[in-house]
C-alpha atoms as a PDB file:
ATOM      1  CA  UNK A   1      13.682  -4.740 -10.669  1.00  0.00           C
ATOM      2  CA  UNK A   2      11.558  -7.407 -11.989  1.00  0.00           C
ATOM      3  CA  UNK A   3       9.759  -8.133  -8.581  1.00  0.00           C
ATOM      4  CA  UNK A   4       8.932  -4.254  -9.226  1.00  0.00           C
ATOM      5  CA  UNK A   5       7.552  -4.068 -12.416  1.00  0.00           C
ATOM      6  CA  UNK A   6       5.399  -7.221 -11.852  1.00  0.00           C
ATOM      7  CA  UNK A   7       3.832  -6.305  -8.706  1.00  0.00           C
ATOM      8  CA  UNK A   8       3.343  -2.683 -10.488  1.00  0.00           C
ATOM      9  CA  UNK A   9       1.625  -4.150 -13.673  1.00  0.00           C
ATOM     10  CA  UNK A  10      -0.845  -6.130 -10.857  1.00  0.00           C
ATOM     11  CA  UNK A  11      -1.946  -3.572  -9.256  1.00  0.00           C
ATOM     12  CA  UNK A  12      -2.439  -1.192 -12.438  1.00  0.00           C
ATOM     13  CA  UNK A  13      -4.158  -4.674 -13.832  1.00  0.00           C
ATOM     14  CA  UNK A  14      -6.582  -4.020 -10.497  1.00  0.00           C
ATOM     15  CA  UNK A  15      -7.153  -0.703 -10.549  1.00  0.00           C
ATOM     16  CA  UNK A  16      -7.954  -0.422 -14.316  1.00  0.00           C
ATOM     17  CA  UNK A  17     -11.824  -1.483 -13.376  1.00  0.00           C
ATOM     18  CA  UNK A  18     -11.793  -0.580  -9.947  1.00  0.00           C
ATOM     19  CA  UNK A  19     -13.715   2.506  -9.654  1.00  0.00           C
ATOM     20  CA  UNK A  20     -12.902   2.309  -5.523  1.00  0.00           C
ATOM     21  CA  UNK A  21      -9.468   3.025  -6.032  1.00  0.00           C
ATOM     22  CA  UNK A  22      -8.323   7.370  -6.358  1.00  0.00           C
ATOM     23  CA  UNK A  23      -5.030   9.239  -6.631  1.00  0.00           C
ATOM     24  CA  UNK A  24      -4.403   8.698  -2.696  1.00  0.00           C
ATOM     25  CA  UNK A  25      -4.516   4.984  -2.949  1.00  0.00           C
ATOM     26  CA  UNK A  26      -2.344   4.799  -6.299  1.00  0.00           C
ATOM     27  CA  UNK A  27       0.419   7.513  -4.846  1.00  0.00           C
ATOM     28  CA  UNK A  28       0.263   5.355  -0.900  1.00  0.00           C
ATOM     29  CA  UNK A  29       0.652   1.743  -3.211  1.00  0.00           C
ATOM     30  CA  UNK A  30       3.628   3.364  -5.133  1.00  0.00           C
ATOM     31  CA  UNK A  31       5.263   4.619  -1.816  1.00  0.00           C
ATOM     32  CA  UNK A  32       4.783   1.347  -0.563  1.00  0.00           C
ATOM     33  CA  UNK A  33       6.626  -0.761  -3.649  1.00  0.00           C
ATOM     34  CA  UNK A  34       9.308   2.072  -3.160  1.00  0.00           C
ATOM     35  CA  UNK A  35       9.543   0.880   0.705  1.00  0.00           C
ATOM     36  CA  UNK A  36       9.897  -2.532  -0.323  1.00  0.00           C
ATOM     37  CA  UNK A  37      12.430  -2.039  -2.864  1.00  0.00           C
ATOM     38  CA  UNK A  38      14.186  -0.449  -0.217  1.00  0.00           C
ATOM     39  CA  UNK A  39      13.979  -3.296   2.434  1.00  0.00           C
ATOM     40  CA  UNK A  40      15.358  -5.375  -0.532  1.00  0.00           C
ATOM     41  CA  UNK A  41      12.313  -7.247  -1.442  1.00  0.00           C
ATOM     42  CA  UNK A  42      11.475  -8.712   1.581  1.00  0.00           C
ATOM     43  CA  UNK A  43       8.262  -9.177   2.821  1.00  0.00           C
ATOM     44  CA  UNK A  44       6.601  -7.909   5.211  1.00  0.00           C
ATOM     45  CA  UNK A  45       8.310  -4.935   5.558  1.00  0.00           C
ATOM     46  CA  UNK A  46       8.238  -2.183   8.300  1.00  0.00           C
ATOM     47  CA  UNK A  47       6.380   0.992   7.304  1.00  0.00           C
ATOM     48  CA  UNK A  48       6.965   4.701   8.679  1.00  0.00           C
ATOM     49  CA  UNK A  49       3.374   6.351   8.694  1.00  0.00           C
ATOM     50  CA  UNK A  50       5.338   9.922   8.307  1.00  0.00           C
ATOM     51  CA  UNK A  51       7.208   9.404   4.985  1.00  0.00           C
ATOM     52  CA  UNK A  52       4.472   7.752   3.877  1.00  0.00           C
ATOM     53  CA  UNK A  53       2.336  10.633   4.156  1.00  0.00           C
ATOM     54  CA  UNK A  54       4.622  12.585   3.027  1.00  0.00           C
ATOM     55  CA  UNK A  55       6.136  10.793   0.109  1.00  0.00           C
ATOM     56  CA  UNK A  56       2.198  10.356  -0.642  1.00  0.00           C
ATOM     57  CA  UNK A  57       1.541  14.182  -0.154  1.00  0.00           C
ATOM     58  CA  UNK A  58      -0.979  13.025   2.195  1.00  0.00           C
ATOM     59  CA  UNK A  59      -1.576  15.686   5.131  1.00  0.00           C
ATOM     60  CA  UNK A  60      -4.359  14.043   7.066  1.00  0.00           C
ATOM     61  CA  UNK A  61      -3.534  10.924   9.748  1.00  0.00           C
ATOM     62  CA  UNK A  62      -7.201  10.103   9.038  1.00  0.00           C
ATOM     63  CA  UNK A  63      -6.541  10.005   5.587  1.00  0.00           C
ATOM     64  CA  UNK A  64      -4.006   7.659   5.535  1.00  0.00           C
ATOM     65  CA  UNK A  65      -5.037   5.352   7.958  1.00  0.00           C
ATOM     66  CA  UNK A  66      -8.843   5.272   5.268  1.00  0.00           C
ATOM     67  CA  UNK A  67      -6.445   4.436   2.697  1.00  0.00           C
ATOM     68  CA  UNK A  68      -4.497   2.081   3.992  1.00  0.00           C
ATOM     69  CA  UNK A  69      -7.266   0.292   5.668  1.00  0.00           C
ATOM     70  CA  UNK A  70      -9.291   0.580   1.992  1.00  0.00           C
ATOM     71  CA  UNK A  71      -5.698  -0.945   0.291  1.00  0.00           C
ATOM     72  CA  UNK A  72      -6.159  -3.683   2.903  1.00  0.00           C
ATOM     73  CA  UNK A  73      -9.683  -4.568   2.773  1.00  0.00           C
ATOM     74  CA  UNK A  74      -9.510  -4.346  -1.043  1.00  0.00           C
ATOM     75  CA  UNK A  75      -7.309  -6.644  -1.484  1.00  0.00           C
ATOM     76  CA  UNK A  76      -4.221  -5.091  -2.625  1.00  0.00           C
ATOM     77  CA  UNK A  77      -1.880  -4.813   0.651  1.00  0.00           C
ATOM     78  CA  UNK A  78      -1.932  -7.150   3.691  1.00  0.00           C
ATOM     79  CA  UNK A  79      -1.541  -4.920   6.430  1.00  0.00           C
ATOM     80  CA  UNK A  80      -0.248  -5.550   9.859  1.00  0.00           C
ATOM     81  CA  UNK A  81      -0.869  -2.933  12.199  1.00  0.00           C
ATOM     82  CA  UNK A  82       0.748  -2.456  15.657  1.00  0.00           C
ATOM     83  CA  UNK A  83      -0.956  -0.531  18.571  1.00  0.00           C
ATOM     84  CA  UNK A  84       2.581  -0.775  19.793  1.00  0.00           C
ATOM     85  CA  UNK A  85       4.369   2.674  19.942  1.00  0.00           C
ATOM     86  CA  UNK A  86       7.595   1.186  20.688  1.00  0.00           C
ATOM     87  CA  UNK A  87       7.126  -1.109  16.873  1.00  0.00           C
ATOM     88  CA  UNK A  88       6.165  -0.512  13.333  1.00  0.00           C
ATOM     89  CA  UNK A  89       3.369  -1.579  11.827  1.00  0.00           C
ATOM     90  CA  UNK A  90       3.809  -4.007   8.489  1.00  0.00           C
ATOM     91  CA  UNK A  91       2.798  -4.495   5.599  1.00  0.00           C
ATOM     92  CA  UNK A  92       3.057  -7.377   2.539  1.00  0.00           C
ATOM     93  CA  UNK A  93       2.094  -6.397  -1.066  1.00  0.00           C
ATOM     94  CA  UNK A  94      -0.730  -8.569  -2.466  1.00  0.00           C
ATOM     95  CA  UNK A  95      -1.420 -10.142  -5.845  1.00  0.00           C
ATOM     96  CA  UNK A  96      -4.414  -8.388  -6.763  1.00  0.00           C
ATOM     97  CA  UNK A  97      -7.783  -7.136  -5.514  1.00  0.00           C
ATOM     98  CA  UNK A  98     -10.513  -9.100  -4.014  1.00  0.00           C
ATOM     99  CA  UNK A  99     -14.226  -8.897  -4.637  1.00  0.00           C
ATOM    100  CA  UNK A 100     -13.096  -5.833  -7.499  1.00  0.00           C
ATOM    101  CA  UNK A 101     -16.699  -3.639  -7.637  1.00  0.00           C
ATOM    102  CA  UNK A 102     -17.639  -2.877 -10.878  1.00  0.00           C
END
């Protein structure tokens, strides 16, 4: 529970002056701690783009792979993606943002 909360009050720490960040990236980060949590902690984890979405109330595959990518190249995810049908793509929660744009 405490890997939780801490990795919760980061990204709320990063998103506080982050005027990139909107609901969709806030509700895909908390489906994403929830994944973790589930795979016991243990990074990287496997992620299902499907319950994702849903979880996320995301409709669009376009959608979610914009904010994914934008959780990536802000700096608040590390994600591994596979072009591999037959694997899932990964992903490891990060510390904080990089290069924040106020």
């Amino acid at each position: 529970m405490e890997q939780i909360k801490k990795a919760l009050e980061e990204f709320m720490a990063g998103i506080e002056k982050d005027p990139r960040i909107c609901l969709s990236h806030i509700g895909v980060f908390s489906v994403l701690l929830h994944m973790r949590e589930e795979y016991g902690g243990i990074e990287p984890f496997p992620i299902h783009r499907d319950s994702i979405m849903k979880s996320a109330k995301i409709s669009s595959t376009a959608t979610y792979f914009k904010i994914i990518n934008q959780l990536h190249e802000y700096g608040y995810i590390h994600y591994l993606p596979t072009f591999n049908r037959m694997s899932q793509s990964r992903v490891k929660l990060s510390a904080g943002p990089k290069n924040n744009a106020n």
